[in-house]
PDB file of N, CA and C in Angstrom:
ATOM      1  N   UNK A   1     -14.682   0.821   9.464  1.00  0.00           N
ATOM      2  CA  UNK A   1     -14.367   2.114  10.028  1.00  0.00           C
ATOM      3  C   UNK A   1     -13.270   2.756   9.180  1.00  0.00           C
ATOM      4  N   UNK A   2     -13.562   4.071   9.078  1.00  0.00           N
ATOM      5  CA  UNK A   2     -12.574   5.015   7.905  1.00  0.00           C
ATOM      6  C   UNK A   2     -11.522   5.388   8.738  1.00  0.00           C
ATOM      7  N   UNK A   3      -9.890   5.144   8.701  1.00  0.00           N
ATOM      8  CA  UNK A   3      -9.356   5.586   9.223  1.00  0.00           C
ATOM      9  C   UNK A   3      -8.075   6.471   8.488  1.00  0.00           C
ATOM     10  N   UNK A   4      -7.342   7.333   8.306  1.00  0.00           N
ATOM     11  CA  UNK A   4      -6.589   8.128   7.853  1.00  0.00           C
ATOM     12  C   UNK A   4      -5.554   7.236   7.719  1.00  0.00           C
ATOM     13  N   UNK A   5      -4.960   7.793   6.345  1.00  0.00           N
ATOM     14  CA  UNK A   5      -3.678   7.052   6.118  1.00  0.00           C
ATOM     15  C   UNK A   5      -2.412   7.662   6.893  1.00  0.00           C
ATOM     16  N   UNK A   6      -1.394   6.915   6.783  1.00  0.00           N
ATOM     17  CA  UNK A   6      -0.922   7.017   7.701  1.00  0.00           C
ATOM     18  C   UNK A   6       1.097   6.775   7.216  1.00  0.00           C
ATOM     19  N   UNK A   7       2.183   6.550   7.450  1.00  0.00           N
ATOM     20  CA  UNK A   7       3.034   6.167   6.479  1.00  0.00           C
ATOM     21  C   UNK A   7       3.159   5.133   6.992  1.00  0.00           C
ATOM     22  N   UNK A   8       3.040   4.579   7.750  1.00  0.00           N
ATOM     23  CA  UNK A   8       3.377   3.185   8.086  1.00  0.00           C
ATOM     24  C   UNK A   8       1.958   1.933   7.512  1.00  0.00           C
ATOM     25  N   UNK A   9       1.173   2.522   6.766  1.00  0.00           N
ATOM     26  CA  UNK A   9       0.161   1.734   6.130  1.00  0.00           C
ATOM     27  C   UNK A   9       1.011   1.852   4.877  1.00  0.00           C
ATOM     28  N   UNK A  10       1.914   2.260   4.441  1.00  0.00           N
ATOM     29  CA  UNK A  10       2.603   2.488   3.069  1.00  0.00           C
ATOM     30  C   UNK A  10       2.153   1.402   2.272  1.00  0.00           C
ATOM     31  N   UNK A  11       2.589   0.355   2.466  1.00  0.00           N
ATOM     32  CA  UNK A  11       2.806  -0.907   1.742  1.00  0.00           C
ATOM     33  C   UNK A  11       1.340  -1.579   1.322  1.00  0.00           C
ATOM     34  N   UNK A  12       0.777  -1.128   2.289  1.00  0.00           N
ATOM     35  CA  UNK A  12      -0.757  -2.068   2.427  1.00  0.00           C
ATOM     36  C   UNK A  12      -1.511  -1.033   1.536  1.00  0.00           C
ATOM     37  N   UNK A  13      -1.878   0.453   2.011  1.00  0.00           N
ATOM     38  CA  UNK A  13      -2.356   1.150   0.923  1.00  0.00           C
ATOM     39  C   UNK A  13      -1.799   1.076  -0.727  1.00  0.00           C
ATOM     40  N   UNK A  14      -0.503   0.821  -0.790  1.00  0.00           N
ATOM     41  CA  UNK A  14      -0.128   0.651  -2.566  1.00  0.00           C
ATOM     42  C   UNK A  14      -0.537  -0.659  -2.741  1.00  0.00           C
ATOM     43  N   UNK A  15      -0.314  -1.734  -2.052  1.00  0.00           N
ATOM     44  CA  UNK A  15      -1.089  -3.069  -2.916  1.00  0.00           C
ATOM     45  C   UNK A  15      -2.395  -2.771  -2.903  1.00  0.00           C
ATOM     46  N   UNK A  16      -3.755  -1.896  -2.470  1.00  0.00           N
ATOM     47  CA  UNK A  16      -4.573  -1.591  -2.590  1.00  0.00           C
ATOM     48  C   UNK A  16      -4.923  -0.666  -3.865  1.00  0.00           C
ATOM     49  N   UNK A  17      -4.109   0.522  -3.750  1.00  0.00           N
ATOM     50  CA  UNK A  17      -4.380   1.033  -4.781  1.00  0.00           C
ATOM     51  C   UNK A  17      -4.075   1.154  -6.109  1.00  0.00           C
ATOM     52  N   UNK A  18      -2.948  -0.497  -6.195  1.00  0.00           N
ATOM     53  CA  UNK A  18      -2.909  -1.117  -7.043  1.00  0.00           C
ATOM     54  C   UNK A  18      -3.828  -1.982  -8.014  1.00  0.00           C
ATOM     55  N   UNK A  19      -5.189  -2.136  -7.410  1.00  0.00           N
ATOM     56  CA  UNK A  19      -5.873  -2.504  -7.992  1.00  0.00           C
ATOM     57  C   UNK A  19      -6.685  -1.842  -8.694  1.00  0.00           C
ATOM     58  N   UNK A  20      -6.732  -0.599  -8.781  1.00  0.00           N
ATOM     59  CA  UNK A  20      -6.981   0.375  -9.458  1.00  0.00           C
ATOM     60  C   UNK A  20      -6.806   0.175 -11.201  1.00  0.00           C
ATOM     61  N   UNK A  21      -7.356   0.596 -12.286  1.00  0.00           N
ATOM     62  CA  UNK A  21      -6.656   0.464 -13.053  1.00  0.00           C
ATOM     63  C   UNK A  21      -5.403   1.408 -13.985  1.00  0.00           C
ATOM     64  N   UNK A  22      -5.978   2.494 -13.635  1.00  0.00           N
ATOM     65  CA  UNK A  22      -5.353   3.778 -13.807  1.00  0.00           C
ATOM     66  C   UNK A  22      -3.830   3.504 -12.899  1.00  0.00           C
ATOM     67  N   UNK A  23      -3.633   2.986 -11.708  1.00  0.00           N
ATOM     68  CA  UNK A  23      -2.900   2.614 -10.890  1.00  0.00           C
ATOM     69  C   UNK A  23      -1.548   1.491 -10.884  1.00  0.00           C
ATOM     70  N   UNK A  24      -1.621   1.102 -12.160  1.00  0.00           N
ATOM     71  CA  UNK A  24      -0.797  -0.576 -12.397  1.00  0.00           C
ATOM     72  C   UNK A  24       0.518  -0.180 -12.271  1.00  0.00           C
ATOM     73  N   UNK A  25       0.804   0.884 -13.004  1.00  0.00           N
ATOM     74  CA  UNK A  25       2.002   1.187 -13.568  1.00  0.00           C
ATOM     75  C   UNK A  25       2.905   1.364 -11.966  1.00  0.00           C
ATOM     76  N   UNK A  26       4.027   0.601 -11.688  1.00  0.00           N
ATOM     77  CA  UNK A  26       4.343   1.412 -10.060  1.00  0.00           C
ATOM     78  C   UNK A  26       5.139   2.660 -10.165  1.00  0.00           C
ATOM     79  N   UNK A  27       5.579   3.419 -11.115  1.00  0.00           N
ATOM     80  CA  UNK A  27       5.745   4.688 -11.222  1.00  0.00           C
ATOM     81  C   UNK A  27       4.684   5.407 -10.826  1.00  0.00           C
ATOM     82  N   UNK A  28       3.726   5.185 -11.474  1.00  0.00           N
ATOM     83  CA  UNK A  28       2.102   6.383 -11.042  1.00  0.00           C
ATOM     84  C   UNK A  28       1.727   5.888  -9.558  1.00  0.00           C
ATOM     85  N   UNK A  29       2.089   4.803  -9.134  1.00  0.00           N
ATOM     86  CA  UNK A  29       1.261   4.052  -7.858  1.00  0.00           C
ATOM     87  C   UNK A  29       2.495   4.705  -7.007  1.00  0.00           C
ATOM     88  N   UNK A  30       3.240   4.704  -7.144  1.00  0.00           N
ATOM     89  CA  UNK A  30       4.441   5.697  -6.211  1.00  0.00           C
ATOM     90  C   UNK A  30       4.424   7.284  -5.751  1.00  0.00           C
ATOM     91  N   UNK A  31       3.731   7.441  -6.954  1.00  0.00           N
ATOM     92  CA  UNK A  31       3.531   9.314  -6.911  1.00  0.00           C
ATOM     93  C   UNK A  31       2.218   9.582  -6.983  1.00  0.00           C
ATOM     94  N   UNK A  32       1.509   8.832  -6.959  1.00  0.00           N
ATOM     95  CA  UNK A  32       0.236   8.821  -6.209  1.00  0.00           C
ATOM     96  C   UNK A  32       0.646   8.974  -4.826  1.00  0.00           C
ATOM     97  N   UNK A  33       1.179   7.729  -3.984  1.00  0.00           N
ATOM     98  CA  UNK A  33       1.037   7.444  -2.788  1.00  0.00           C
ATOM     99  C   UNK A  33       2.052   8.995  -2.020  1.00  0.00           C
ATOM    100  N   UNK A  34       2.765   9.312  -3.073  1.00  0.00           N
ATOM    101  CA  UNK A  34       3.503  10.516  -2.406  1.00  0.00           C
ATOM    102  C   UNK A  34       3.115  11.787  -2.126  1.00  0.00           C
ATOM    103  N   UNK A  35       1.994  11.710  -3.322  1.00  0.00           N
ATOM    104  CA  UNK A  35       0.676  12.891  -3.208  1.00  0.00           C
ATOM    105  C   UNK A  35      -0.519  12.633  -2.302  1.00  0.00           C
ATOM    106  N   UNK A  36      -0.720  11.660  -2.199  1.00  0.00           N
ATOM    107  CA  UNK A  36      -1.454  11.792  -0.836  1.00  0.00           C
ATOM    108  C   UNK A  36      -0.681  11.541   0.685  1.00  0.00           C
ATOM    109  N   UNK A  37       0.893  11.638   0.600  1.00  0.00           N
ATOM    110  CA  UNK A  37       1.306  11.783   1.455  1.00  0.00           C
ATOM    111  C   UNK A  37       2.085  13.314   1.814  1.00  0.00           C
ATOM    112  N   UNK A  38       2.119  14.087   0.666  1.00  0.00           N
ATOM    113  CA  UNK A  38       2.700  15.607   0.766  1.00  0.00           C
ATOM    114  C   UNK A  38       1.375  16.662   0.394  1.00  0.00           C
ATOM    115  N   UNK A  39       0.889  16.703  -0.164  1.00  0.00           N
ATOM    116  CA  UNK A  39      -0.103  17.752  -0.135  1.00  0.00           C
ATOM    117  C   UNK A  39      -1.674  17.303   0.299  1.00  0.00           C
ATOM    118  N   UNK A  40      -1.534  18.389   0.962  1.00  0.00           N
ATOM    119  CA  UNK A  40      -2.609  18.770   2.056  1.00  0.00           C
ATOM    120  C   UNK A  40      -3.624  18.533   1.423  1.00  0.00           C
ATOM    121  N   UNK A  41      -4.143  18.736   0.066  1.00  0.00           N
ATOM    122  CA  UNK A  41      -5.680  18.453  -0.625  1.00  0.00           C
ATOM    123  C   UNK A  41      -5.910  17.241  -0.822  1.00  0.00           C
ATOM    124  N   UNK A  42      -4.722  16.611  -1.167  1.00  0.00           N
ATOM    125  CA  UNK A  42      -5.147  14.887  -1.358  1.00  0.00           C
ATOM    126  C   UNK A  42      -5.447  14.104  -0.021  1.00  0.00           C
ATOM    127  N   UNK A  43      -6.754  13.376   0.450  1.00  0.00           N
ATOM    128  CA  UNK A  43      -6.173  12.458   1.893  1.00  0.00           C
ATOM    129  C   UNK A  43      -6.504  11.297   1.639  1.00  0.00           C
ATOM    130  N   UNK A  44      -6.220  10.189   1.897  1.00  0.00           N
ATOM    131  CA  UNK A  44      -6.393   8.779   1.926  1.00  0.00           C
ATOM    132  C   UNK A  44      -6.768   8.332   3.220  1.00  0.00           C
ATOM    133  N   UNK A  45      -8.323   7.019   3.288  1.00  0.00           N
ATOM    134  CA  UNK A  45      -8.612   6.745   4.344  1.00  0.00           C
ATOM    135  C   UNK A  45      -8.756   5.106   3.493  1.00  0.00           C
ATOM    136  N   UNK A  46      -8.351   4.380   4.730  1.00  0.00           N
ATOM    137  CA  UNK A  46      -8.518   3.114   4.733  1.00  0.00           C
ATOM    138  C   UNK A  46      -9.449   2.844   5.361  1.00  0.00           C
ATOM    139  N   UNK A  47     -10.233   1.918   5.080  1.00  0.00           N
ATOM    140  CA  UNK A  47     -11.610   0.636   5.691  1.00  0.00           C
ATOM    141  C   UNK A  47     -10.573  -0.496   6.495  1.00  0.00           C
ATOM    142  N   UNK A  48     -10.772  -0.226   8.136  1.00  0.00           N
ATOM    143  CA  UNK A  48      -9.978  -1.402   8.678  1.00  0.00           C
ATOM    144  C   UNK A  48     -11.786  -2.093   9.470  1.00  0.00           C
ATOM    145  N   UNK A  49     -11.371  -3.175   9.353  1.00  0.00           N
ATOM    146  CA  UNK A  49     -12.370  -4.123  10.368  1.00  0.00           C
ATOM    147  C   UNK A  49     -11.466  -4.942  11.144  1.00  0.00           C
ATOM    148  N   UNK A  50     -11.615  -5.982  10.771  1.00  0.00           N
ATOM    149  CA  UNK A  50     -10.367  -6.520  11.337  1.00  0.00           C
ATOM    150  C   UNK A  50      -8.695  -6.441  10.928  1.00  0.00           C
ATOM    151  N   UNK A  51      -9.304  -6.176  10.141  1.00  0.00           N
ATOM    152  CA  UNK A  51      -7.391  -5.655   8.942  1.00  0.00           C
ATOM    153  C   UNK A  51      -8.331  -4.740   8.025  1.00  0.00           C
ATOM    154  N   UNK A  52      -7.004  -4.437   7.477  1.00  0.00           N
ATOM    155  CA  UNK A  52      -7.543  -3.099   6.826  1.00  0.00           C
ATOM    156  C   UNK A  52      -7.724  -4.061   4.927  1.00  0.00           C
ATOM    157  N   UNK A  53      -8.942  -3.504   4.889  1.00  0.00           N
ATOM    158  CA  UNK A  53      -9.797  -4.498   3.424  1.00  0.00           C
ATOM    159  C   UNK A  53      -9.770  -2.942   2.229  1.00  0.00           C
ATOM    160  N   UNK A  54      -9.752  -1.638   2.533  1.00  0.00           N
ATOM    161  CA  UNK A  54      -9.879  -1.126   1.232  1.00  0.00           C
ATOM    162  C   UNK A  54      -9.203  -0.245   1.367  1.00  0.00           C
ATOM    163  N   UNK A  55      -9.488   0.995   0.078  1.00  0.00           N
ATOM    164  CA  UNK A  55      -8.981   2.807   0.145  1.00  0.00           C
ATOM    165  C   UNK A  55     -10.278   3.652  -0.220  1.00  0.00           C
ATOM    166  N   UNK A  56     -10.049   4.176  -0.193  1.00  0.00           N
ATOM    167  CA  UNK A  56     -10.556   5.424  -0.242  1.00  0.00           C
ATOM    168  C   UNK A  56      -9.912   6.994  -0.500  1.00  0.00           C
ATOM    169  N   UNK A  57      -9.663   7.579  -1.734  1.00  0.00           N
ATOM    170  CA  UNK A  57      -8.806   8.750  -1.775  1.00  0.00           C
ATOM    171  C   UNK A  57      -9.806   9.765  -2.648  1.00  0.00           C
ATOM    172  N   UNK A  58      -9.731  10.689  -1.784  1.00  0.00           N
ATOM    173  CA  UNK A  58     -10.427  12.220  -1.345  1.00  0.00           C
ATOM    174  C   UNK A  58      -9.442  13.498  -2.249  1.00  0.00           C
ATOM    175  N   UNK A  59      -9.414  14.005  -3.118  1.00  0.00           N
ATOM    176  CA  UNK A  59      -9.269  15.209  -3.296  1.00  0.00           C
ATOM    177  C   UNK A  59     -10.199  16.453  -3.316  1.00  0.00           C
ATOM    178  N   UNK A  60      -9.133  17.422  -2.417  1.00  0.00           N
ATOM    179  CA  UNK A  60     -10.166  18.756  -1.803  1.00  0.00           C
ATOM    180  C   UNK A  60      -9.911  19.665  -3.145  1.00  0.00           C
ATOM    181  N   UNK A  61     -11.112  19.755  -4.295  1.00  0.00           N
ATOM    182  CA  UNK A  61     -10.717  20.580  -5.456  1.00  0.00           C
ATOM    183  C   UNK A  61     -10.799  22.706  -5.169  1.00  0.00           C
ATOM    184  N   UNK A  62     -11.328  22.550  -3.926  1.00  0.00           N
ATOM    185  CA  UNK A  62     -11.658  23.872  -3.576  1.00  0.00           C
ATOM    186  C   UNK A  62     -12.380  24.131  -2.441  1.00  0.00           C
ATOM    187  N   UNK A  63     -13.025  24.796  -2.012  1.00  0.00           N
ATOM    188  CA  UNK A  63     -13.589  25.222  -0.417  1.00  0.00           C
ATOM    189  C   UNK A  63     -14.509  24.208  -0.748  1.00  0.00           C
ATOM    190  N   UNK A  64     -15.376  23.866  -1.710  1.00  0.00           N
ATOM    191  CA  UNK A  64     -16.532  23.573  -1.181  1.00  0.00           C
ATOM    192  C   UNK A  64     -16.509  22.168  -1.914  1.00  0.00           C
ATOM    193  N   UNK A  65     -15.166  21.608  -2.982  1.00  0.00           N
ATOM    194  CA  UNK A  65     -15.910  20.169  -3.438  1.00  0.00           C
ATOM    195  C   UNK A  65     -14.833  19.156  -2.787  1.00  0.00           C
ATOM    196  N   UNK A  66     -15.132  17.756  -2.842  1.00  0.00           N
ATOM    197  CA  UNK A  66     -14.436  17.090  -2.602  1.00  0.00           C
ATOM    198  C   UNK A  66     -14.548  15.649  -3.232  1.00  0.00           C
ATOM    199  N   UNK A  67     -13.473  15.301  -4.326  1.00  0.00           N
ATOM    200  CA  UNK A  67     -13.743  14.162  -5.377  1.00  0.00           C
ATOM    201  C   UNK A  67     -13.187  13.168  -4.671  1.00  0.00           C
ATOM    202  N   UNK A  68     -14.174  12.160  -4.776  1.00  0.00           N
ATOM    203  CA  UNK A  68     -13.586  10.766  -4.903  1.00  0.00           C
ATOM    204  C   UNK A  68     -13.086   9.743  -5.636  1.00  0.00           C
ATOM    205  N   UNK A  69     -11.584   9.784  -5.906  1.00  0.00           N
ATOM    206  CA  UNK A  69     -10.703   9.852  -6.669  1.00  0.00           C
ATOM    207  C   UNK A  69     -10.185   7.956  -7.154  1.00  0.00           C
ATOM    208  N   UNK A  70      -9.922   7.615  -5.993  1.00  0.00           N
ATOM    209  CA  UNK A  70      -9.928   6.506  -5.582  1.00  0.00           C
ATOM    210  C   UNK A  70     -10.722   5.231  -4.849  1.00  0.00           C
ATOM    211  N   UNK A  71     -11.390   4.320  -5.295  1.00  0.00           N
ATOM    212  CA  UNK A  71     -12.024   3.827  -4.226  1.00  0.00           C
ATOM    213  C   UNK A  71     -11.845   1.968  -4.770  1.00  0.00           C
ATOM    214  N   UNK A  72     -11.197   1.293  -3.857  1.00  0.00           N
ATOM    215  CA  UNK A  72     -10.363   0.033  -4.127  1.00  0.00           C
ATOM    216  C   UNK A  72     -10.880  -0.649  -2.854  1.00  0.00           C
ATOM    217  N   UNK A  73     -11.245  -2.149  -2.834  1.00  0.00           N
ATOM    218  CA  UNK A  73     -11.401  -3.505  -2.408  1.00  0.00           C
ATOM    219  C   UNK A  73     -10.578  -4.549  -2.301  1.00  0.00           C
ATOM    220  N   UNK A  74      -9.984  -5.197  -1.475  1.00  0.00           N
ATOM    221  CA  UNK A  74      -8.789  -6.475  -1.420  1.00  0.00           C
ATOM    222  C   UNK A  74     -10.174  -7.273  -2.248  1.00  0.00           C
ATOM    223  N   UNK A  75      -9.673  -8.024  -3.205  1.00  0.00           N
ATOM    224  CA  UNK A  75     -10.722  -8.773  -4.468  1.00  0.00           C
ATOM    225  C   UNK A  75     -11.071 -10.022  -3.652  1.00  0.00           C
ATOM    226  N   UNK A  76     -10.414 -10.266  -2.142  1.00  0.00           N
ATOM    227  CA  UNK A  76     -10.913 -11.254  -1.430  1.00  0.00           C
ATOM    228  C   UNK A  76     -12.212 -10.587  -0.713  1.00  0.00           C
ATOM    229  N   UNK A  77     -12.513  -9.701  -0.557  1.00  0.00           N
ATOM    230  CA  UNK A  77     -13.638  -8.793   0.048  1.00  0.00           C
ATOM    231  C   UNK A  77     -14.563  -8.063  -0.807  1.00  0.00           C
ATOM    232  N   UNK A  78     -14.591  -8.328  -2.190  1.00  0.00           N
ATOM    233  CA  UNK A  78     -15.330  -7.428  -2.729  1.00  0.00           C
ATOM    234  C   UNK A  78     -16.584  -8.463  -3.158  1.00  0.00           C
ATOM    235  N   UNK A  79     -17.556  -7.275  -3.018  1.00  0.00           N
ATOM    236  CA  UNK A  79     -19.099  -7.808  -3.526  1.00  0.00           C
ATOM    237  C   UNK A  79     -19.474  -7.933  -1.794  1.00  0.00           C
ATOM    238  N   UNK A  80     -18.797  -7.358  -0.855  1.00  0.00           N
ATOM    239  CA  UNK A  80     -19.656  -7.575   0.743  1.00  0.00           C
ATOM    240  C   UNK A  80     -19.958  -6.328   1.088  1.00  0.00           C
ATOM    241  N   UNK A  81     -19.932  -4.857  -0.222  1.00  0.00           N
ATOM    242  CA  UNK A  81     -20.816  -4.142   0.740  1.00  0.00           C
ATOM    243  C   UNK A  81     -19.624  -3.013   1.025  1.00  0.00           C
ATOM    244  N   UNK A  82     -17.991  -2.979   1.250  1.00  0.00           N
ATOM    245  CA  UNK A  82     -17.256  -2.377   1.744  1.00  0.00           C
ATOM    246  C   UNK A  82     -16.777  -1.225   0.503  1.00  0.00           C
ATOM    247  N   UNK A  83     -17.239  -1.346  -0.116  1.00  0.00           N
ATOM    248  CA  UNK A  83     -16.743   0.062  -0.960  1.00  0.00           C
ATOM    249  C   UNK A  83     -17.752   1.088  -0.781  1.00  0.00           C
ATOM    250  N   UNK A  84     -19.184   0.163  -1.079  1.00  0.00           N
ATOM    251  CA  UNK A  84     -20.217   1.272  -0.325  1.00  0.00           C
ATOM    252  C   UNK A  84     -20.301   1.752   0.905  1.00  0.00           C
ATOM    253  N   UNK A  85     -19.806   1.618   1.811  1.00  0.00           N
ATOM    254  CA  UNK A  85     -19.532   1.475   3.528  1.00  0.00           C
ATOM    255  C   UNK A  85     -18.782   2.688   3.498  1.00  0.00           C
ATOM    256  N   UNK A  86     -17.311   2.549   2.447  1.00  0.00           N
ATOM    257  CA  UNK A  86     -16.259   3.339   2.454  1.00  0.00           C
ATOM    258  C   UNK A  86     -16.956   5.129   1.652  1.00  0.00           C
ATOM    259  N   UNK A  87     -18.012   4.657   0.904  1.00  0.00           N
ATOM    260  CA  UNK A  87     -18.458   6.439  -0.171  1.00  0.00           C
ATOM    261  C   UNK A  87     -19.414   6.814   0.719  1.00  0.00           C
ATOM    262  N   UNK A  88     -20.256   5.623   1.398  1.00  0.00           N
ATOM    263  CA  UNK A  88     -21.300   6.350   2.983  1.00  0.00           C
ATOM    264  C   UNK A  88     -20.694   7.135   3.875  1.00  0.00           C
ATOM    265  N   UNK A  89     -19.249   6.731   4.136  1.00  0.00           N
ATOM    266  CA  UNK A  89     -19.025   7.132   5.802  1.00  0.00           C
ATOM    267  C   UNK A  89     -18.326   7.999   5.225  1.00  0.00           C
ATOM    268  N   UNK A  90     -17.364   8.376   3.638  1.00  0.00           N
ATOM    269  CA  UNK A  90     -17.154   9.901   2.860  1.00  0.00           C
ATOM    270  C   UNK A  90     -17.979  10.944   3.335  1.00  0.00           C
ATOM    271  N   UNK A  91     -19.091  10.278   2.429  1.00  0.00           N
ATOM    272  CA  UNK A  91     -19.702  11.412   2.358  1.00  0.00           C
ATOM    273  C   UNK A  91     -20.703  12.015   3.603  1.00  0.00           C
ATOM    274  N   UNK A  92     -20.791  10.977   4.407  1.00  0.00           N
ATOM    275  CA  UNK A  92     -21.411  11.464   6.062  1.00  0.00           C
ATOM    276  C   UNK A  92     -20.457  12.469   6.947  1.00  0.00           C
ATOM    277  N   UNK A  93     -19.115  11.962   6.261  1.00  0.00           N
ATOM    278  CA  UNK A  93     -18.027  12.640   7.060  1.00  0.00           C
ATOM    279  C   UNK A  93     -17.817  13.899   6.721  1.00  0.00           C
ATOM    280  N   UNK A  94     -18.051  14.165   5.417  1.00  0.00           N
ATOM    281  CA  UNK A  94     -17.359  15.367   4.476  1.00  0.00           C
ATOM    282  C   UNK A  94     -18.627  15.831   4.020  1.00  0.00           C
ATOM    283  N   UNK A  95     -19.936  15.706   4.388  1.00  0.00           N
ATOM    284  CA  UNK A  95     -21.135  16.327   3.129  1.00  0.00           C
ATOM    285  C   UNK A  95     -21.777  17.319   3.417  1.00  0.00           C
ATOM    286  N   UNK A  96     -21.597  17.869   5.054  1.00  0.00           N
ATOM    287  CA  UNK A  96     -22.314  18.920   5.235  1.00  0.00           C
ATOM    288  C   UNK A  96     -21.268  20.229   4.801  1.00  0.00           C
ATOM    289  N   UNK A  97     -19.638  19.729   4.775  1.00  0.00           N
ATOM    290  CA  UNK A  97     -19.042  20.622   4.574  1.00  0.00           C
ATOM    291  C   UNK A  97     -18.616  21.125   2.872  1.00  0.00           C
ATOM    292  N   UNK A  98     -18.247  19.617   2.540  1.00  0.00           N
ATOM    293  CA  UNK A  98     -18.016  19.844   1.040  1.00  0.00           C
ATOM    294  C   UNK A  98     -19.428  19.134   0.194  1.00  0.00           C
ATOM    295  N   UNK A  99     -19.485  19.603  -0.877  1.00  0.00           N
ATOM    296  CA  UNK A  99     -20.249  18.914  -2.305  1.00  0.00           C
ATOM    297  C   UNK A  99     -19.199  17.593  -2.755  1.00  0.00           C
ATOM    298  N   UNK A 100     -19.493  16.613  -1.926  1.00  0.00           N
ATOM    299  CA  UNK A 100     -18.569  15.249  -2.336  1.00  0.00           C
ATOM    300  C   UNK A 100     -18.967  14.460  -3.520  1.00  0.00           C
ATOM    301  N   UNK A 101     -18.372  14.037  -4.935  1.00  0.00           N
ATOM    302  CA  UNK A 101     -18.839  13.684  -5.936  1.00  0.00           C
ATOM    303  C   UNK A 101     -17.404  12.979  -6.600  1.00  0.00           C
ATOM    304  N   UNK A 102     -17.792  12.296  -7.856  1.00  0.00           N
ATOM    305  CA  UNK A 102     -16.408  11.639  -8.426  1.00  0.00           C
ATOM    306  C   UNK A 102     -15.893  12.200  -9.735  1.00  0.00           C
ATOM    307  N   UNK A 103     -14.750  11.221  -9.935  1.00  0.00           N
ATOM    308  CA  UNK A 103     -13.885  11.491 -11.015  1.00  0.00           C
ATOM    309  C   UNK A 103     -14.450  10.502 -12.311  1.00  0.00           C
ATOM    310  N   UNK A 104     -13.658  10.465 -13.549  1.00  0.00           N
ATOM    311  CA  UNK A 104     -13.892  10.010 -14.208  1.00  0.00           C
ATOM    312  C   UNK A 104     -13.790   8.394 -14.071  1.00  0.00           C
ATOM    313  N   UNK A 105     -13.111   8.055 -12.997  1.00  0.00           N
ATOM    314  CA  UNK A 105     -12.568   6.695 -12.927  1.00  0.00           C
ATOM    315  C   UNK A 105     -13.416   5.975 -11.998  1.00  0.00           C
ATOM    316  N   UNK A 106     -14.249   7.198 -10.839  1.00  0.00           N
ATOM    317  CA  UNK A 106     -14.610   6.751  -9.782  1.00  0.00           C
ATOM    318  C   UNK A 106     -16.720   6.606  -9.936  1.00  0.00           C
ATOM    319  N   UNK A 107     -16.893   7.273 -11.151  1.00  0.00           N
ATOM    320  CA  UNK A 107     -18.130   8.021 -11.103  1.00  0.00           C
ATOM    321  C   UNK A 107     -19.280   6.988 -11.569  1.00  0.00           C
ATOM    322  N   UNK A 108     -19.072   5.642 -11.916  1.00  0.00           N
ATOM    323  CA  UNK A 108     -19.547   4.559 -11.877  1.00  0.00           C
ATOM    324  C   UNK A 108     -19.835   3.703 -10.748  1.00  0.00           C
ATOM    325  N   UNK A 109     -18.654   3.737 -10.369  1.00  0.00           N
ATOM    326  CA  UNK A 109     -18.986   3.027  -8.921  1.00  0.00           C
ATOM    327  C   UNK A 109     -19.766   4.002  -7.827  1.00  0.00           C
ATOM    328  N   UNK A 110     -19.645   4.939  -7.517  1.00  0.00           N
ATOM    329  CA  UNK A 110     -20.522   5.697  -6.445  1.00  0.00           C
ATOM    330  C   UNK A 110     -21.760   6.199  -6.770  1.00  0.00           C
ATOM    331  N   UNK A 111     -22.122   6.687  -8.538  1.00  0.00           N
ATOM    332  CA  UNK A 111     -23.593   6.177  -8.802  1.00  0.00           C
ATOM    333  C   UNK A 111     -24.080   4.883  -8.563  1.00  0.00           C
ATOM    334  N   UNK A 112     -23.214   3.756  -8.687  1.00  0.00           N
ATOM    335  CA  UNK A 112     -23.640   2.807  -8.395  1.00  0.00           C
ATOM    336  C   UNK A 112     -24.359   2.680  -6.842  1.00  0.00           C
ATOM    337  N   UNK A 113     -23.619   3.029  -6.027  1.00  0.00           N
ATOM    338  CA  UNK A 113     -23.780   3.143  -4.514  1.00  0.00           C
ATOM    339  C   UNK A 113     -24.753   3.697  -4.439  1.00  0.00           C
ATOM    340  N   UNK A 114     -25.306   5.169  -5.259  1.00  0.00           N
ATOM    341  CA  UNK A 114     -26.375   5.208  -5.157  1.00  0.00           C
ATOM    342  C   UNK A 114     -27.040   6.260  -3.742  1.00  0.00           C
ATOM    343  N   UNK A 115     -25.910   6.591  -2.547  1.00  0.00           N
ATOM    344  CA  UNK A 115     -26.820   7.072  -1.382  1.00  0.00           C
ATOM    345  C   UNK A 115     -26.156   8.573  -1.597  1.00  0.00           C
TER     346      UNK A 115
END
C-alpha cells in the first residue's frame, strides 16, 4: 500500500533512497529529502506492508505530466514484485489525471514493469 511521506519516516525514506545510485552522496540524499519535503511538485510515497519495504518519488513537471523520479527496494525485498506494485498503484493513482512516465534514472525499470 502507497502511503505519503511523511517527516517522521525521515530516516527510513533516506536509507531507502540511498540505494539509489544517483543518491550515495549524503549531501544530494539530504536535499533531495528536503525537496520532497518543501515543494509542493515533488511527493514521496512509501510501500508499507508490514514495515515500510520501498520509495517511490513523483515529480509534478506541469498540469498534465508526472515523472517517476525515484523508485527504490530494501535489497532484502527486491525481486518480490514491490517496485512493480509501487509504478502500478502510481500510475492507477495519478493516470487519469497526469501522463505518468520516467526520468533518465528511472526509465529502465518502469519499461521494465511494463503495465
Amino acid at each position: 500500500m502507497l502511503i505519503r511521506y511523511k517527516k517522521s519516516f525521515e530516516k527510513i525514506a533516506m536509507g531507502l533512497l540511498s540505494f539509489m545510485p544517483e543518491e550515495k552522496d549524503v549531501k544530494k540524499l539530504l536535499q533531495t529529502i528536503r525537496e520532497y519535503e518543501n515543494n509542493e511538485n515533488w511527493q514521496l510515497y512509501l510501500w508499507k506492508e508490514e514495515d515500510i519495504l520501498g520509495a517511490i518519488g513523483i515529480q509534478f513537471d506541469n498540469q498534465s505530466k508526472a515523472v517517476i523520479q525515484h523508485v527504490t527496494v530494501n535489497p532484502s525485498h527486491r525481486n518480490s514484485g514491490i517496485g512493480k506494485q509501487m509504478v502500478d498503484a502510481v500510475k492507477q493513482q495519478l493516470g487519469e489525471r497526469y501522463d505518468v512516465c520516467s526520468n533518465e534514472y528511472t526509465e529502465a525499470f518502469v519499461d521494465h514493469c511494463g503495465s
